[in-house]
PDB file of N, CA and C in Angstrom:
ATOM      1  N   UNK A   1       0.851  -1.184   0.000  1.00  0.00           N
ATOM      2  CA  UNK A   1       0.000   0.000   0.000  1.00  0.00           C
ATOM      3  C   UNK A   1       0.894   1.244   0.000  1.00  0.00           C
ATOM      4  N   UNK A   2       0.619   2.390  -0.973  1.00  0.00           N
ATOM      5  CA  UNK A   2       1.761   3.260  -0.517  1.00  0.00           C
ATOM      6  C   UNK A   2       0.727   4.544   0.538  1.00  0.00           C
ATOM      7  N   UNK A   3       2.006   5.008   0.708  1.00  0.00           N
ATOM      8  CA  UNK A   3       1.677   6.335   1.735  1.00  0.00           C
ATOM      9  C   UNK A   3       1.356   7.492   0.708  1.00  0.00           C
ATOM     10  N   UNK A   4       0.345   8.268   1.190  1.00  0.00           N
ATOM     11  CA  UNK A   4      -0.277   9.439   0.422  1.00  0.00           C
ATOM     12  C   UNK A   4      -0.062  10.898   1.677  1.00  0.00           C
ATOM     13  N   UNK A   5       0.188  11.994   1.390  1.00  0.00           N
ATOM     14  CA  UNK A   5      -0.061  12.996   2.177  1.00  0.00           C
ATOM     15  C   UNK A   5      -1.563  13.559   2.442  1.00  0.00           C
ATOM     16  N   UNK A   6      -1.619  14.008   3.034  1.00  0.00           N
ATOM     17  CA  UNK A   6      -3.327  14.714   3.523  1.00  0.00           C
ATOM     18  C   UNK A   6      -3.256  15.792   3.940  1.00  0.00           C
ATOM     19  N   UNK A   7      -3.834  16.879   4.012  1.00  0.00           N
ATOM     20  CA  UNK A   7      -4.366  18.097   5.007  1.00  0.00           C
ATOM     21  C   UNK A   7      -5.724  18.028   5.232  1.00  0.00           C
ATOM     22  N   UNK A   8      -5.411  18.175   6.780  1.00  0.00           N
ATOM     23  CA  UNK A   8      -7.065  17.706   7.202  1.00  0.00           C
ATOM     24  C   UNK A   8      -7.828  18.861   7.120  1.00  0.00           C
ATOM     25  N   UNK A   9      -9.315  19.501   6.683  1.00  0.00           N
ATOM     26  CA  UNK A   9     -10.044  20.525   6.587  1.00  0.00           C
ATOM     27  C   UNK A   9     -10.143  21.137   7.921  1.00  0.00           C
ATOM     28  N   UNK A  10      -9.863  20.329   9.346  1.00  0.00           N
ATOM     29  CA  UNK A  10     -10.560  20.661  10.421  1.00  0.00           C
ATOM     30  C   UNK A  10      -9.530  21.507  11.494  1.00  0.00           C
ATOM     31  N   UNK A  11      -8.308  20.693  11.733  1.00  0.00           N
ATOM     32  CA  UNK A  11      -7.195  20.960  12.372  1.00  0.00           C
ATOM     33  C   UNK A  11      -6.012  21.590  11.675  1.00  0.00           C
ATOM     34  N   UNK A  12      -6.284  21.997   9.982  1.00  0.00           N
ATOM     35  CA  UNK A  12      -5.305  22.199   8.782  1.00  0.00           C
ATOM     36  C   UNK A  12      -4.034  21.822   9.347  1.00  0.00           C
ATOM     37  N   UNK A  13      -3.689  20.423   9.821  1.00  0.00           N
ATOM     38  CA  UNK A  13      -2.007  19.834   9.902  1.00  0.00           C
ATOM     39  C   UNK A  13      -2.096  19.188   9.114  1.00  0.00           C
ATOM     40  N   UNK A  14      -0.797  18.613   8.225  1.00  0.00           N
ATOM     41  CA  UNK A  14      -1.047  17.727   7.017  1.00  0.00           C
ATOM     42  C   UNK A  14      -0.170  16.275   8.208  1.00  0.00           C
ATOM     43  N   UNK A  15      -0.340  15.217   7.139  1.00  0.00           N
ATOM     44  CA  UNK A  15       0.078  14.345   7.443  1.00  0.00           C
ATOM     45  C   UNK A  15       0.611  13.390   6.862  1.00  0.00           C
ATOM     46  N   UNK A  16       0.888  11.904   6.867  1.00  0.00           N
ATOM     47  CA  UNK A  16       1.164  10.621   5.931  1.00  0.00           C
ATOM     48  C   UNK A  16       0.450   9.408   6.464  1.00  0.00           C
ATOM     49  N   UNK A  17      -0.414   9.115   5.539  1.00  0.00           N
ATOM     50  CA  UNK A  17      -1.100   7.920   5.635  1.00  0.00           C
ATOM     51  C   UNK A  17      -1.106   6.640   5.162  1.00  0.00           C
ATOM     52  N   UNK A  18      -0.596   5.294   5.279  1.00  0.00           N
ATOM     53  CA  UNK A  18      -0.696   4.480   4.720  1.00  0.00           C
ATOM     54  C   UNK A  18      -2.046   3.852   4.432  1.00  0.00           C
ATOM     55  N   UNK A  19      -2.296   3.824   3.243  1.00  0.00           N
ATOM     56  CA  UNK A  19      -3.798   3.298   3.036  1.00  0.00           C
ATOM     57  C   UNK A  19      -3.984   3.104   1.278  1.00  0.00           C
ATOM     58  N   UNK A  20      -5.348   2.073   0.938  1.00  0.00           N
ATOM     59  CA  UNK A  20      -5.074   2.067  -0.543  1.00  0.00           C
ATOM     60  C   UNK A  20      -5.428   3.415  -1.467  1.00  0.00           C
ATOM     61  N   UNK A  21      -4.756   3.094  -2.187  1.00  0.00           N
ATOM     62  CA  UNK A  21      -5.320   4.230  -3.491  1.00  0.00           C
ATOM     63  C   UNK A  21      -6.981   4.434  -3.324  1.00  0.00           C
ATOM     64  N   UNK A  22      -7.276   3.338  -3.917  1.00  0.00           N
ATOM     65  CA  UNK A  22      -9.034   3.861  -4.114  1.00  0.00           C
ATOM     66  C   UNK A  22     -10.118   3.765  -2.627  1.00  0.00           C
ATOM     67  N   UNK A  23      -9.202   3.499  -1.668  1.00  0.00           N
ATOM     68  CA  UNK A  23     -10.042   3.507  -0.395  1.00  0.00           C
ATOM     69  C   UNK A  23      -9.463   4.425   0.816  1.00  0.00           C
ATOM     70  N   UNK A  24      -9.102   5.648   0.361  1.00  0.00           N
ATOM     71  CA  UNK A  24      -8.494   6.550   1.287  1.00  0.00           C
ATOM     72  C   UNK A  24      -9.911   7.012   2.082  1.00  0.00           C
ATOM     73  N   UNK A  25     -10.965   7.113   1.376  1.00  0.00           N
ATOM     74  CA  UNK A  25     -12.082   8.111   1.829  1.00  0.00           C
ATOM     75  C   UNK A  25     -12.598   7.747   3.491  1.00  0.00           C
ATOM     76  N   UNK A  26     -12.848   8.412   4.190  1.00  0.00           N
ATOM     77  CA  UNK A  26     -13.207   8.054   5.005  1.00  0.00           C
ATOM     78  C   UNK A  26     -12.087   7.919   6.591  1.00  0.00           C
ATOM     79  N   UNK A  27     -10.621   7.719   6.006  1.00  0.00           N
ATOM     80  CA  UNK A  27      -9.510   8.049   6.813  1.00  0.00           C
ATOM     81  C   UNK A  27      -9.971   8.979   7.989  1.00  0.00           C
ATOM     82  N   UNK A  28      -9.445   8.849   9.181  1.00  0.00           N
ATOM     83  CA  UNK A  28      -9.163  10.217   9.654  1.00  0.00           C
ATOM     84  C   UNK A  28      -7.878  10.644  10.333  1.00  0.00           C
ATOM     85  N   UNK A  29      -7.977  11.689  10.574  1.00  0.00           N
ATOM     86  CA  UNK A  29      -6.933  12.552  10.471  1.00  0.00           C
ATOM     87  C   UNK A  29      -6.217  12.046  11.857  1.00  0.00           C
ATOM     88  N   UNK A  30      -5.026  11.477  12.281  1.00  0.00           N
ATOM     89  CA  UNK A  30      -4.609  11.100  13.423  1.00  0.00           C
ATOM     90  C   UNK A  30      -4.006  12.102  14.392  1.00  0.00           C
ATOM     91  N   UNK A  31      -4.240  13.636  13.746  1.00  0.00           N
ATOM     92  CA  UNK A  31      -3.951  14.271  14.671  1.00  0.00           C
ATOM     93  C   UNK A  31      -5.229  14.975  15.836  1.00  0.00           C
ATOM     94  N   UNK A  32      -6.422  14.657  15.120  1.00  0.00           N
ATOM     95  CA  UNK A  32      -7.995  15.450  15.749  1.00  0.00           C
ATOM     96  C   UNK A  32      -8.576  14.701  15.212  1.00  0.00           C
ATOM     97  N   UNK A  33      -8.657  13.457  14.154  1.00  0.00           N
ATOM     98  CA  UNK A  33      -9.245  12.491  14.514  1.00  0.00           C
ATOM     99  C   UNK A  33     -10.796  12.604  13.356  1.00  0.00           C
ATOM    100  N   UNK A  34     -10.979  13.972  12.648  1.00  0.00           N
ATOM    101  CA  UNK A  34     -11.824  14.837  11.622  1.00  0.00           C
ATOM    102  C   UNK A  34     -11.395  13.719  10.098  1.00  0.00           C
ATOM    103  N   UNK A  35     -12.907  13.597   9.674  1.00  0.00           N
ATOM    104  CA  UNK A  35     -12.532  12.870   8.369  1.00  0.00           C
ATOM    105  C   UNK A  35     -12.514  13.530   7.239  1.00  0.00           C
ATOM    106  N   UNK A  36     -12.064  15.078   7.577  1.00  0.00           N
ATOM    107  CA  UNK A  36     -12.446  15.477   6.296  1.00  0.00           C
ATOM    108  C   UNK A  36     -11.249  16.223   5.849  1.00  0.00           C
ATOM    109  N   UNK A  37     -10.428  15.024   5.593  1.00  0.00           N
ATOM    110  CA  UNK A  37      -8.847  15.105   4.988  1.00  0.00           C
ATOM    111  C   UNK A  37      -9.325  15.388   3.358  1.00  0.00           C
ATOM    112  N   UNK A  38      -7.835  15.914   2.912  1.00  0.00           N
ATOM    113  CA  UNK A  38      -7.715  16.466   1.644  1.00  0.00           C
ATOM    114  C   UNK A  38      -6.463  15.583   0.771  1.00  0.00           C
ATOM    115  N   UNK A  39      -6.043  14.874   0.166  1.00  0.00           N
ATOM    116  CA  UNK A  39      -5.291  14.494  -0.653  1.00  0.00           C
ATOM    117  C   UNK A  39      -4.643  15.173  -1.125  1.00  0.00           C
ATOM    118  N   UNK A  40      -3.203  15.500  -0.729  1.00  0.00           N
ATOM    119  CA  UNK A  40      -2.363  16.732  -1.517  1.00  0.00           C
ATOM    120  C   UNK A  40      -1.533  15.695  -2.481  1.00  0.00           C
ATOM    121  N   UNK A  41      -0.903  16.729  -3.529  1.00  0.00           N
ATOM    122  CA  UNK A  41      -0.615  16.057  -4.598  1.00  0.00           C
ATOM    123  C   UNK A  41       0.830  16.530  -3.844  1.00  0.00           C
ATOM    124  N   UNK A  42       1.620  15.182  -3.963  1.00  0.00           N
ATOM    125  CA  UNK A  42       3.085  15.172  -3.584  1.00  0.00           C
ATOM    126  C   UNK A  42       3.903  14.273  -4.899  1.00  0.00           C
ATOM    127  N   UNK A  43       5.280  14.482  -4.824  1.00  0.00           N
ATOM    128  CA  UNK A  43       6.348  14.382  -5.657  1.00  0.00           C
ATOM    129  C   UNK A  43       7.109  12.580  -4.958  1.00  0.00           C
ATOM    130  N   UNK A  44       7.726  12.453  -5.446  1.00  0.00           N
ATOM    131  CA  UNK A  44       8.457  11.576  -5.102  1.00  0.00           C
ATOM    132  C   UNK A  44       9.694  11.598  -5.583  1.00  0.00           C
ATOM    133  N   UNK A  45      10.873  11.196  -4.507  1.00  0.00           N
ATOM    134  CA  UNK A  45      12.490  10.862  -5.545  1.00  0.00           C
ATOM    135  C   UNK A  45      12.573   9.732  -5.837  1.00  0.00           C
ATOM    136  N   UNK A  46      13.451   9.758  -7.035  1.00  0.00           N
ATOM    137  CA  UNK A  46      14.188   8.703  -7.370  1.00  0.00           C
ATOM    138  C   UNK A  46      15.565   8.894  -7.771  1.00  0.00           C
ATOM    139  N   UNK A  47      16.398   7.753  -7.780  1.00  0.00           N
ATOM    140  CA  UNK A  47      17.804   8.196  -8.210  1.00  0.00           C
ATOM    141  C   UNK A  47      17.981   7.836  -9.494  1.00  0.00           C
ATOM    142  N   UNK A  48      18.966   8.374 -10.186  1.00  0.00           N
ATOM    143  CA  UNK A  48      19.016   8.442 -11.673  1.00  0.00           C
ATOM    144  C   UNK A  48      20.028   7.960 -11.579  1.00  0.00           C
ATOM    145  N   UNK A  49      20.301   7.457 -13.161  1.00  0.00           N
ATOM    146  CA  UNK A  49      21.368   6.397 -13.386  1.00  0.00           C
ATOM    147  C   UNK A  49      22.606   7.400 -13.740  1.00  0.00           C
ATOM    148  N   UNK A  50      24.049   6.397 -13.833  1.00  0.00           N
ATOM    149  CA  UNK A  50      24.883   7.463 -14.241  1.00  0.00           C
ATOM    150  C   UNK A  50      24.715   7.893 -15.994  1.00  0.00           C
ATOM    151  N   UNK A  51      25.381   8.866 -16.407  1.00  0.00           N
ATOM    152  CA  UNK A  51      25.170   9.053 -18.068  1.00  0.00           C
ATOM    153  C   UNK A  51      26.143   7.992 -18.620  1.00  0.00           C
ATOM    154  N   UNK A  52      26.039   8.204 -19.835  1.00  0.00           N
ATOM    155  CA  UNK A  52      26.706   7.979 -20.653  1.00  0.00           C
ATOM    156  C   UNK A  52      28.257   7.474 -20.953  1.00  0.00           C
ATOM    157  N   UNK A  53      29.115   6.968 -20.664  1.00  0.00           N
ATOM    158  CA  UNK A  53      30.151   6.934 -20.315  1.00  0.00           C
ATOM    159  C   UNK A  53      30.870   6.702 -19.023  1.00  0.00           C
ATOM    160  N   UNK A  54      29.818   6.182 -18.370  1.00  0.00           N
ATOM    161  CA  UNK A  54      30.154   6.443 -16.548  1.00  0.00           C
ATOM    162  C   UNK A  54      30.577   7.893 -15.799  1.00  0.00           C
ATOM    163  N   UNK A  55      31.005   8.750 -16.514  1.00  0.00           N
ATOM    164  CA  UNK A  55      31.096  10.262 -15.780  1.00  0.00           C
ATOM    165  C   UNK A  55      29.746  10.372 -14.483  1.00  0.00           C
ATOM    166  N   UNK A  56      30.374  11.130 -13.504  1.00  0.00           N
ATOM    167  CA  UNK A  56      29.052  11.716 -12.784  1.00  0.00           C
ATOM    168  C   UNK A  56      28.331  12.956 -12.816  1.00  0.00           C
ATOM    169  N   UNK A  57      27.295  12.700 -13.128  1.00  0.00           N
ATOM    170  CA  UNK A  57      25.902  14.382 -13.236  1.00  0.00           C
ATOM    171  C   UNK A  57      26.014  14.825 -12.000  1.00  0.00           C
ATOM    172  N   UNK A  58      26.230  16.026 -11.987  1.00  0.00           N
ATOM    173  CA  UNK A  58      25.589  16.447 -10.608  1.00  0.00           C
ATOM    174  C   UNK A  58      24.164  17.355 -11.038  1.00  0.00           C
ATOM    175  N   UNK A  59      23.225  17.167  -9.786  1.00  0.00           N
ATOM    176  CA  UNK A  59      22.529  17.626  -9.317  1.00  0.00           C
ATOM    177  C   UNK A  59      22.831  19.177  -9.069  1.00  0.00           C
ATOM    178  N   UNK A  60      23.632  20.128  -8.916  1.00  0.00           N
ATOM    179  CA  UNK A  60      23.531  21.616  -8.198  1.00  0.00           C
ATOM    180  C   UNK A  60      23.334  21.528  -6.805  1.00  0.00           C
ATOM    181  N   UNK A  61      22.707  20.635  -6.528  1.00  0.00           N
ATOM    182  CA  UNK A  61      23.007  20.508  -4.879  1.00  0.00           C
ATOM    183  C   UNK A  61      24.008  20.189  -4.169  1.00  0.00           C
ATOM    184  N   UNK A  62      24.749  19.398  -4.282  1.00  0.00           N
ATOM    185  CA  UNK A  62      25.903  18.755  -4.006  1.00  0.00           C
ATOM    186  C   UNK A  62      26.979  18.615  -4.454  1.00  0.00           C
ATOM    187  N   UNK A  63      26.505  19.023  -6.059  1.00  0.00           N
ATOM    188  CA  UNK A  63      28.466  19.700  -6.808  1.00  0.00           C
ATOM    189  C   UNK A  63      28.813  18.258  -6.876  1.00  0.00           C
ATOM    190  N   UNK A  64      28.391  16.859  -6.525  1.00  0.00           N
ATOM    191  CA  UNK A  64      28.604  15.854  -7.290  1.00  0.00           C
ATOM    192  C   UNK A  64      29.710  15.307  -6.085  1.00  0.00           C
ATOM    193  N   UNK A  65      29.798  15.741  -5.386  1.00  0.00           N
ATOM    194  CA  UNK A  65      30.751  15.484  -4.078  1.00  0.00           C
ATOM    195  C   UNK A  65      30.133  13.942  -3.268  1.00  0.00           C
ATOM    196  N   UNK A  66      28.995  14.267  -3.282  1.00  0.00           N
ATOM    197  CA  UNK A  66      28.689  13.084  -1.768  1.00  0.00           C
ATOM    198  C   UNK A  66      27.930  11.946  -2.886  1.00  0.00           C
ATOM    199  N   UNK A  67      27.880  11.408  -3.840  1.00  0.00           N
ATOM    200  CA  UNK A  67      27.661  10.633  -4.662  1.00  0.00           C
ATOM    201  C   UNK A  67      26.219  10.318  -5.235  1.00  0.00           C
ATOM    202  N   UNK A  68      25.452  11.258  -4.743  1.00  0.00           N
ATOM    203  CA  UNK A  68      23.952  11.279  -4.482  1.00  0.00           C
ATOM    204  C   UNK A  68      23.472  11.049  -6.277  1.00  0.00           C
ATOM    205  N   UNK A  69      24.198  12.068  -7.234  1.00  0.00           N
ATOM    206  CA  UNK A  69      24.048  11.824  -8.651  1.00  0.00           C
ATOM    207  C   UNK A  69      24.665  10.380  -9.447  1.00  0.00           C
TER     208      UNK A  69
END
């Protein structure tokens, strides 16, 4: 099952919920306990492969130092 974020309408704290895709409704909010959470649209990482030649990409974050690219 993956985890989805929420902001609840009642207590506006967001949160992370493990629960299915098509049966979130009805959740409530584990901080006040209000079912009338909101589904925020969140991002996810992933790591990328190296390029072409084995060289390393950096990211701009890290200047390619701590191996993260």
């Amino acid at each position: 099952m993956p985890i989805f974020e929420f902001s609840c309408g009642k207590c506006g704290k967001d949160s992370e919920l493990l629960v299915r895709s098509t049966n979130w409704k009805g959740a409530a909010c584990p901080k006040c306990g209000s079912k009338r959470l909101r589904k925020k649209f969140s991002t996810f990482a992933s790591r990328g492969t190296k390029p072409a030649g084995g060289g390393k990409k950096s990211c701009g974050s890290c200047k390619g130092g701590c191996g993260c690219c």
